[in-house]
PDB file of N, CA and C in Angstrom:
ATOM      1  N   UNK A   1      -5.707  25.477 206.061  1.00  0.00           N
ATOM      2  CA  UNK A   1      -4.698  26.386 205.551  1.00  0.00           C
ATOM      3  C   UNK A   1      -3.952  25.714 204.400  1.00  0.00           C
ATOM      4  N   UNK A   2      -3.653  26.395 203.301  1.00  0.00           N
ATOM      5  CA  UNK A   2      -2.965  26.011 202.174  1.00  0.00           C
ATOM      6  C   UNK A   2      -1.744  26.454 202.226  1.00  0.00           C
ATOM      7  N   UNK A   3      -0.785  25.258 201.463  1.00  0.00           N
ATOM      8  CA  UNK A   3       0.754  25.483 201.973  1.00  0.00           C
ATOM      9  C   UNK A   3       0.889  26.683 200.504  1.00  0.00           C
ATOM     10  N   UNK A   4       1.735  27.232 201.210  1.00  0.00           N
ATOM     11  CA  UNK A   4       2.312  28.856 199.791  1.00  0.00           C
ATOM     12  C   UNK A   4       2.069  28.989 198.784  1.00  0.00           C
ATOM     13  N   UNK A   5       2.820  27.488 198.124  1.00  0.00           N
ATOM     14  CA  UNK A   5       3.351  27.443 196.874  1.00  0.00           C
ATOM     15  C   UNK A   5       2.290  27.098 196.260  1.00  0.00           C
ATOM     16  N   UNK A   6       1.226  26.576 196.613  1.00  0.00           N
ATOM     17  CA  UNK A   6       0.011  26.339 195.919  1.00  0.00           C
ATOM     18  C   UNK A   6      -1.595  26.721 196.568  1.00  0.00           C
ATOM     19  N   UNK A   7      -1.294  27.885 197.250  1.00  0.00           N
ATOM     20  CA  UNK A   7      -2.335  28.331 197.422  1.00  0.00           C
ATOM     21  C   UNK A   7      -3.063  29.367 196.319  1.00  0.00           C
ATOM     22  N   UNK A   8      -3.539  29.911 196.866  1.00  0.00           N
ATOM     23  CA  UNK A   8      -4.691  30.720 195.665  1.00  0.00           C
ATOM     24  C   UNK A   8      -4.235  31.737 195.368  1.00  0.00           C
ATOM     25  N   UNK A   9      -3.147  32.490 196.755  1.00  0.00           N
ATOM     26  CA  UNK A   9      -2.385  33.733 196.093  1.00  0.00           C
ATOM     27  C   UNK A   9      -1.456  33.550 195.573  1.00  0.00           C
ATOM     28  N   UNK A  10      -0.591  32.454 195.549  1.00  0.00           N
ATOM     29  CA  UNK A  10       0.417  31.860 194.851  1.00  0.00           C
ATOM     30  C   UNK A  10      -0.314  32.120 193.305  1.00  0.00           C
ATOM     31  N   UNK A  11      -1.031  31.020 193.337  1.00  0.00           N
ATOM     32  CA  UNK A  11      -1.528  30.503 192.144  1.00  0.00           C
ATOM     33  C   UNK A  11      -2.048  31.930 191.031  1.00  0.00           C
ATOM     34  N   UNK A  12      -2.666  32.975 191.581  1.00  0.00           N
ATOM     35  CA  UNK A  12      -3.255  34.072 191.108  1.00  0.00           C
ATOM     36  C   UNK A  12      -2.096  34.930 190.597  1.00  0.00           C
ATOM     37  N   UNK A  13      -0.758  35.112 191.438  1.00  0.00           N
ATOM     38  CA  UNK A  13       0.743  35.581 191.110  1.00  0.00           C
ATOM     39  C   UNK A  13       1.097  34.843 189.755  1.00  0.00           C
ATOM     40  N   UNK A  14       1.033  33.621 189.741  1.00  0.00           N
ATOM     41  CA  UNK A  14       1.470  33.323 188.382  1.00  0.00           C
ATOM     42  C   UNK A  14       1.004  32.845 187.187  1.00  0.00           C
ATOM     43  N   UNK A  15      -0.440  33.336 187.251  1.00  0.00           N
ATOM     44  CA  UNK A  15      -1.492  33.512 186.205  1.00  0.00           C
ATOM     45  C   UNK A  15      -1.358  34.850 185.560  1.00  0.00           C
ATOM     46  N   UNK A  16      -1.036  35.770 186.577  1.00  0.00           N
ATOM     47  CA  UNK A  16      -0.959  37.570 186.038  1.00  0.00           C
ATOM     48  C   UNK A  16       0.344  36.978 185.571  1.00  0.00           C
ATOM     49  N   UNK A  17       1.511  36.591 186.083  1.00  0.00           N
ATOM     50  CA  UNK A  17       2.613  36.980 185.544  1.00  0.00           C
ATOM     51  C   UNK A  17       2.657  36.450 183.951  1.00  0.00           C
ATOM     52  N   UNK A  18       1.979  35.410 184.074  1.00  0.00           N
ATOM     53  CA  UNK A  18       1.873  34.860 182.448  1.00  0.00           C
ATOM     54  C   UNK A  18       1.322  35.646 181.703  1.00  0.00           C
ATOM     55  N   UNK A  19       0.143  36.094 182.282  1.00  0.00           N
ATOM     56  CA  UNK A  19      -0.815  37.631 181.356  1.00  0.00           C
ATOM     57  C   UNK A  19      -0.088  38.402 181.442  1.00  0.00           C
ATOM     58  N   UNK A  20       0.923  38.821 181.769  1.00  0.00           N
ATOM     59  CA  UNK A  20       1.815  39.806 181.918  1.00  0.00           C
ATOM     60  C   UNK A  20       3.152  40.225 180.790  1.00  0.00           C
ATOM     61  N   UNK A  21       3.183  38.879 180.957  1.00  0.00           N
ATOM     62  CA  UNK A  21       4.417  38.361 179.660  1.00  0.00           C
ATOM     63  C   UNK A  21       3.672  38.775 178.714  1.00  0.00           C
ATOM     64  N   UNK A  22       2.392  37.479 178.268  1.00  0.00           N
ATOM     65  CA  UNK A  22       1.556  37.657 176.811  1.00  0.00           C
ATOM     66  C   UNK A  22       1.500  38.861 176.324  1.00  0.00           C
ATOM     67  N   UNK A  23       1.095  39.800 177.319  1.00  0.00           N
ATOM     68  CA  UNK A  23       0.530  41.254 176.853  1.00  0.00           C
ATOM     69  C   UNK A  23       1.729  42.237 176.799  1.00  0.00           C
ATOM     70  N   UNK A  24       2.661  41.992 177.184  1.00  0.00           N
ATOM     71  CA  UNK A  24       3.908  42.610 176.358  1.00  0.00           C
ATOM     72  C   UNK A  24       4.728  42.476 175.559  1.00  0.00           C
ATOM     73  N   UNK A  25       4.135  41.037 175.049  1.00  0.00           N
ATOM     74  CA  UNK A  25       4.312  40.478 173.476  1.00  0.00           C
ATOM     75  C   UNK A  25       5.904  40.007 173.487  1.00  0.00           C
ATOM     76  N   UNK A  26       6.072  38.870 175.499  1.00  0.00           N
ATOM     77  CA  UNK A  26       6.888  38.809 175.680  1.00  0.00           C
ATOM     78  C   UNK A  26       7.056  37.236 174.909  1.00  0.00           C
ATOM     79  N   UNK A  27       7.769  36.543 174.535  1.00  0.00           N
ATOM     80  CA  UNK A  27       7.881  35.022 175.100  1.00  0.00           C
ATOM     81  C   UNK A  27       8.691  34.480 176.284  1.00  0.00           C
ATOM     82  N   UNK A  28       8.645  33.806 176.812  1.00  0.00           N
ATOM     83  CA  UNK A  28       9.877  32.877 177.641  1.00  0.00           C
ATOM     84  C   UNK A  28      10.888  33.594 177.518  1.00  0.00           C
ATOM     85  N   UNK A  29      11.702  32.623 176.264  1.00  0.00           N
ATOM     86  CA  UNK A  29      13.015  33.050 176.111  1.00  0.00           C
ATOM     87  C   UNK A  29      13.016  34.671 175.835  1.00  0.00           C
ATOM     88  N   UNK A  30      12.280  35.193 175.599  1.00  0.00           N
ATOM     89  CA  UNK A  30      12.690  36.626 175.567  1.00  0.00           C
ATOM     90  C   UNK A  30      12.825  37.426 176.857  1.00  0.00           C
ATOM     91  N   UNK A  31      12.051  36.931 177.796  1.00  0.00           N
ATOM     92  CA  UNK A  31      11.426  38.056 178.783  1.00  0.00           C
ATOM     93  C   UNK A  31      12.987  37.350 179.829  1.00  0.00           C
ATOM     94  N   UNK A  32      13.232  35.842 179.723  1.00  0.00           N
ATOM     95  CA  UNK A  32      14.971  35.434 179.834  1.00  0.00           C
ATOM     96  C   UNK A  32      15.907  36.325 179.819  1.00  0.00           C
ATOM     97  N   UNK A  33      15.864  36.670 178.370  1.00  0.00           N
ATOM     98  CA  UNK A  33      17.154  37.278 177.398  1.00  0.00           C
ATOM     99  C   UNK A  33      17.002  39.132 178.387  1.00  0.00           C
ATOM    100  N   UNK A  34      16.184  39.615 178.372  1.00  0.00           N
ATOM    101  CA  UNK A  34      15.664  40.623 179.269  1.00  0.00           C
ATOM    102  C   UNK A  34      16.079  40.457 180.707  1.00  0.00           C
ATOM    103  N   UNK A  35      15.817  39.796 181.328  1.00  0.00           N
ATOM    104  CA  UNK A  35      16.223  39.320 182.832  1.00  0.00           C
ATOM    105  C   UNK A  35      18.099  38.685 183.303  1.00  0.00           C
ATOM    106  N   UNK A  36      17.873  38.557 182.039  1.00  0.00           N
ATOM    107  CA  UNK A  36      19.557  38.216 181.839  1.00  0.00           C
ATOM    108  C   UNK A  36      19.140  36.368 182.828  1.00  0.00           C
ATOM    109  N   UNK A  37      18.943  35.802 182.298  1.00  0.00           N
ATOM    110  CA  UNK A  37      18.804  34.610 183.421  1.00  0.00           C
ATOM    111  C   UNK A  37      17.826  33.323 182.212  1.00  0.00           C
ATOM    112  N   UNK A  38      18.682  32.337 182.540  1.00  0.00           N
ATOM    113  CA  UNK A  38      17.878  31.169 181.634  1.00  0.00           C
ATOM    114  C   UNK A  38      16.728  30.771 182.038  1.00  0.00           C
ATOM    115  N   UNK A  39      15.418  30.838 180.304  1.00  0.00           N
ATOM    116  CA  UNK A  39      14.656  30.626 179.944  1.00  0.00           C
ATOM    117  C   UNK A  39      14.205  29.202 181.014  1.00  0.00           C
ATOM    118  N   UNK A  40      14.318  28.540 181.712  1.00  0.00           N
ATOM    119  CA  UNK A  40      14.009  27.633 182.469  1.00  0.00           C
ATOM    120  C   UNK A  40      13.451  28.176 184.357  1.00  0.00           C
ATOM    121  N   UNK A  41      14.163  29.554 183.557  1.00  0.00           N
ATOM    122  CA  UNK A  41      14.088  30.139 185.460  1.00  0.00           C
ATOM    123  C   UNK A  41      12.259  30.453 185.123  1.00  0.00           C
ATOM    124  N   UNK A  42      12.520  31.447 184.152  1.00  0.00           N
ATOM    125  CA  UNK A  42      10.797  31.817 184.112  1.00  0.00           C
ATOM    126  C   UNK A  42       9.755  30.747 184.002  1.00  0.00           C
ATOM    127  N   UNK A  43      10.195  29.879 183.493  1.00  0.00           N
ATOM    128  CA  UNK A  43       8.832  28.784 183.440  1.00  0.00           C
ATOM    129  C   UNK A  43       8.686  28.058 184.867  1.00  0.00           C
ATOM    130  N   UNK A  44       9.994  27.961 184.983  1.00  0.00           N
ATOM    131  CA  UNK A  44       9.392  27.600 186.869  1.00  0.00           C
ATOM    132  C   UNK A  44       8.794  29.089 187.725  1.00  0.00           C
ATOM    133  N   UNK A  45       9.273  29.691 187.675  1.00  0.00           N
ATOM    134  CA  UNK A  45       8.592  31.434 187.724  1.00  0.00           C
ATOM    135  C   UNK A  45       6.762  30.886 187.650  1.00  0.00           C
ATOM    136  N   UNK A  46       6.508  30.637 186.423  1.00  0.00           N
ATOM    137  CA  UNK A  46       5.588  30.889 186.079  1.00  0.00           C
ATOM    138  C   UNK A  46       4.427  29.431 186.326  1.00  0.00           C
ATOM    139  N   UNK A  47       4.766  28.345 186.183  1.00  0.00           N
ATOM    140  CA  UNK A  47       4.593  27.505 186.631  1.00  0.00           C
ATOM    141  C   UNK A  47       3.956  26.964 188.202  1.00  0.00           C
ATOM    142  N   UNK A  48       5.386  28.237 188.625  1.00  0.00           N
ATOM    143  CA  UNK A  48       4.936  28.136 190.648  1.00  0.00           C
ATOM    144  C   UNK A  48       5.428  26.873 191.049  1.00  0.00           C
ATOM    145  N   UNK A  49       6.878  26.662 190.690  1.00  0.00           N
ATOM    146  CA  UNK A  49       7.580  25.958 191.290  1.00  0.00           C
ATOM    147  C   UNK A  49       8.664  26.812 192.382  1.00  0.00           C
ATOM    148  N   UNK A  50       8.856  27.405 191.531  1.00  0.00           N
ATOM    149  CA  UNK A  50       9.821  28.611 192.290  1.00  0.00           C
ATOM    150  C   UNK A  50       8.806  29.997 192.407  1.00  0.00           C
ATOM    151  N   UNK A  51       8.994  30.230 193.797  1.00  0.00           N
ATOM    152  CA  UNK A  51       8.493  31.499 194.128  1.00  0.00           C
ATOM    153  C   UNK A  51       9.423  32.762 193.956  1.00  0.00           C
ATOM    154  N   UNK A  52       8.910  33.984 194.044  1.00  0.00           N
ATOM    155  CA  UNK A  52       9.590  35.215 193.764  1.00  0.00           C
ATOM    156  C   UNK A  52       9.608  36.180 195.458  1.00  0.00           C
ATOM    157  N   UNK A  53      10.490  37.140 195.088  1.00  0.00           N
ATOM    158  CA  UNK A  53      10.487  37.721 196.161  1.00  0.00           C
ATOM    159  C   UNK A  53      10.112  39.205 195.821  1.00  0.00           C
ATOM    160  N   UNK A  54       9.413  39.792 196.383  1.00  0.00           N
ATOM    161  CA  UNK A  54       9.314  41.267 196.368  1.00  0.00           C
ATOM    162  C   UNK A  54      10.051  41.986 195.186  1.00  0.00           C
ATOM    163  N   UNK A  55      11.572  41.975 195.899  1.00  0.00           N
ATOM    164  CA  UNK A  55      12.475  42.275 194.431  1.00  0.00           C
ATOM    165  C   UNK A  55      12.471  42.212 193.778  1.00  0.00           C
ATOM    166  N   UNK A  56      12.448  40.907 193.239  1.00  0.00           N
ATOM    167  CA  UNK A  56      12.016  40.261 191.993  1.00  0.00           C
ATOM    168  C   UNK A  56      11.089  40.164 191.329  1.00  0.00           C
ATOM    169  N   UNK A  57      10.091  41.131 192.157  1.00  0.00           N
ATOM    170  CA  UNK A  57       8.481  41.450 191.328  1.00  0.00           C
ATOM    171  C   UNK A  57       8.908  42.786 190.912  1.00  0.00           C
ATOM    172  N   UNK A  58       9.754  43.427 191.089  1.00  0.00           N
ATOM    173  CA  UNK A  58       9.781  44.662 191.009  1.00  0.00           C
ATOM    174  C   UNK A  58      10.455  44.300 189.599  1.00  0.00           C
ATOM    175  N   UNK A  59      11.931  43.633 189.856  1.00  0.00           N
ATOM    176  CA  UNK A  59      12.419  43.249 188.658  1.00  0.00           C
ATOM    177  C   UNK A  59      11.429  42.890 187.671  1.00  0.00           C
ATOM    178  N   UNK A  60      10.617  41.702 187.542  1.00  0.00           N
ATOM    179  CA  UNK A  60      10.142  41.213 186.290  1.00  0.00           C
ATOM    180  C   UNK A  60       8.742  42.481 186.233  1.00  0.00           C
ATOM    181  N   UNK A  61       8.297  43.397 186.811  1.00  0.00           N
ATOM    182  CA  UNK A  61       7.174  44.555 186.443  1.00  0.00           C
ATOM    183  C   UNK A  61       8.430  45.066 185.331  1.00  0.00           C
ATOM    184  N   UNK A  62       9.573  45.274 185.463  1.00  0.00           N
ATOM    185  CA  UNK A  62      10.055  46.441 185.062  1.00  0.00           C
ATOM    186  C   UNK A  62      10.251  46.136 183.689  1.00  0.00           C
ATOM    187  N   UNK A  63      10.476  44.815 183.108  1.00  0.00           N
ATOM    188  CA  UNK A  63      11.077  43.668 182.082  1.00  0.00           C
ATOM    189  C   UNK A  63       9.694  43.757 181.673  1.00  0.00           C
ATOM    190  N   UNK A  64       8.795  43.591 181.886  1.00  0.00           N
ATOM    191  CA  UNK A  64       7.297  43.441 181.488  1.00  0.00           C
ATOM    192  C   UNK A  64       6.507  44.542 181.390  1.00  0.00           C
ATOM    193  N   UNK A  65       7.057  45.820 181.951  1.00  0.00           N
ATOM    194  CA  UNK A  65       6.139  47.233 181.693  1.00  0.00           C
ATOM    195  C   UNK A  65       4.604  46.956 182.846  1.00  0.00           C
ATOM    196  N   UNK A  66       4.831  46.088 183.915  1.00  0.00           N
ATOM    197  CA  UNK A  66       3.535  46.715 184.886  1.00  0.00           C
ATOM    198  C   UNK A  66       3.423  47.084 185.892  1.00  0.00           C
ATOM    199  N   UNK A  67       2.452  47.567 186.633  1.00  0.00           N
ATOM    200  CA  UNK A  67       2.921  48.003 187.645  1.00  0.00           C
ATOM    201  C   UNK A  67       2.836  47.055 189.065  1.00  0.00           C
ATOM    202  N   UNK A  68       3.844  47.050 189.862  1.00  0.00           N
ATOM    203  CA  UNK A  68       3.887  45.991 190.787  1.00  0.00           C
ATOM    204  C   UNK A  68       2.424  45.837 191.514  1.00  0.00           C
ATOM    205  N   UNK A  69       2.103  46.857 191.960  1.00  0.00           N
ATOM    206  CA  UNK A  69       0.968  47.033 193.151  1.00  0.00           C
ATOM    207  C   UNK A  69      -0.098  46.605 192.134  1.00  0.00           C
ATOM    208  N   UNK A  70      -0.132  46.876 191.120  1.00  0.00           N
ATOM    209  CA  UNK A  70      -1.345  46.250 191.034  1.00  0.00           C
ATOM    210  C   UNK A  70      -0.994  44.675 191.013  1.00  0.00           C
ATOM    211  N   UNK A  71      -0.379  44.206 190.625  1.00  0.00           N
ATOM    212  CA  UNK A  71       0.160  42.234 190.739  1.00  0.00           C
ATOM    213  C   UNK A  71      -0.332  42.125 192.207  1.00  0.00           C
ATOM    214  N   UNK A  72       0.605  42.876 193.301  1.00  0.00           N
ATOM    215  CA  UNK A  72       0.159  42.687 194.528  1.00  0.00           C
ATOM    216  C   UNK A  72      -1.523  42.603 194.990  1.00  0.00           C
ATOM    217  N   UNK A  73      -1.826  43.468 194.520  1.00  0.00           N
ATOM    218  CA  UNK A  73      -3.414  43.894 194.818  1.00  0.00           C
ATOM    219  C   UNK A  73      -4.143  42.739 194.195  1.00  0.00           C
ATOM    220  N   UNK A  74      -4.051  41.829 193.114  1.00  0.00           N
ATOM    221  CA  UNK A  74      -4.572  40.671 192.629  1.00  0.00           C
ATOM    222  C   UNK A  74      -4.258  39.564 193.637  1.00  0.00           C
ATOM    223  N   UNK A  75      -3.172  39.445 194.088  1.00  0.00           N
ATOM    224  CA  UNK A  75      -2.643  38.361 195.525  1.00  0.00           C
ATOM    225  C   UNK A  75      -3.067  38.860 196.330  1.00  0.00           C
ATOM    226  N   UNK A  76      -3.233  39.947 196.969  1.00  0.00           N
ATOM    227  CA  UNK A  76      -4.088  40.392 198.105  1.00  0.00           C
ATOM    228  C   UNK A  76      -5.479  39.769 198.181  1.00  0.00           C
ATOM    229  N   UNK A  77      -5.882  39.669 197.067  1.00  0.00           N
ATOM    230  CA  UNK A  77      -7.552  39.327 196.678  1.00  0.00           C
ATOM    231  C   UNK A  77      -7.618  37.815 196.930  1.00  0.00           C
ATOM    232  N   UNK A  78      -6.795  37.376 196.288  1.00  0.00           N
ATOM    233  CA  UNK A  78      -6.767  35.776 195.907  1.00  0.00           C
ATOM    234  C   UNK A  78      -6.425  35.024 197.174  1.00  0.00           C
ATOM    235  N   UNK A  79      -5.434  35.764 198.508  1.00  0.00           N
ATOM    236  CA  UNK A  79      -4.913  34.981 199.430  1.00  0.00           C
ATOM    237  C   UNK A  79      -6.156  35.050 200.144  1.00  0.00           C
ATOM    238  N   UNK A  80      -6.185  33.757 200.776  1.00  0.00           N
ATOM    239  CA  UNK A  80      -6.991  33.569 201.996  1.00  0.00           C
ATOM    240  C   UNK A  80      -6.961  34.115 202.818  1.00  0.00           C
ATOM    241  N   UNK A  81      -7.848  34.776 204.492  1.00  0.00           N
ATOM    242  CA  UNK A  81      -7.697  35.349 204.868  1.00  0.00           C
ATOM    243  C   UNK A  81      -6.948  34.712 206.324  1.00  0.00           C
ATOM    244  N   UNK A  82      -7.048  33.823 206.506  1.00  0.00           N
ATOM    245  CA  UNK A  82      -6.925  32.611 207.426  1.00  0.00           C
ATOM    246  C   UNK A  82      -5.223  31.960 207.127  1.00  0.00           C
ATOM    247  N   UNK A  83      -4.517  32.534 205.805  1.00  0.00           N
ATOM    248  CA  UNK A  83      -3.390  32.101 205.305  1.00  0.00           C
ATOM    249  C   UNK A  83      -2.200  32.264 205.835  1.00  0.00           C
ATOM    250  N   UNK A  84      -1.199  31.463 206.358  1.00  0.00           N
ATOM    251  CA  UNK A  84      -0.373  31.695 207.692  1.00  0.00           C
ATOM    252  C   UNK A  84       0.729  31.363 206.713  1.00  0.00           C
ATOM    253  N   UNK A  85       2.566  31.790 207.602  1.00  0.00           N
ATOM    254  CA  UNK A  85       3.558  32.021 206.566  1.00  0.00           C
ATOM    255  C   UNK A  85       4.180  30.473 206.669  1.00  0.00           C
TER     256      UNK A  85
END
């Protein structure tokens, strides 16, 4: 079993979220300035130092124009099936 923060659905969460940014022709500090919250939060965001919560996927879909379920549905894929909390 792989611990959270660096398992495969982790890891797959913050690969989209980066494709996510790119393709809304976000940067860092912008998608920040948007979130109201310093440019240091998203790179750990994105990085996968800091994890997100539900909410907060909802939040950054909304800042980014995507739709949550599908983000989810990519972590659905990516988590192991054997993956415990």
């Amino acid at each position: 079993m792989a611990k959270t923060i660096r398992s495969k659905g982790q890891v797959a969460l913050c690969q989209a979220l980066v494709e996510a940014r790119i393709k809304a022709g976000l940067g860092q500090e912008e998608l920040a300035a948007k979130l109201m919250c310093h440019q240091s939060l998203v790179a750990r965001i994105e990085s996968g130092q800091r994890r997100i919560d539900v909410v907060e996927l909802v939040v950054l879909a909304r800042a980014m124009g995507f739709d949550p379920s599908e983000m989810l549905a990519l972590v659905q894929a990516a988590t192991e099936p054997d993956h415990r909390i």
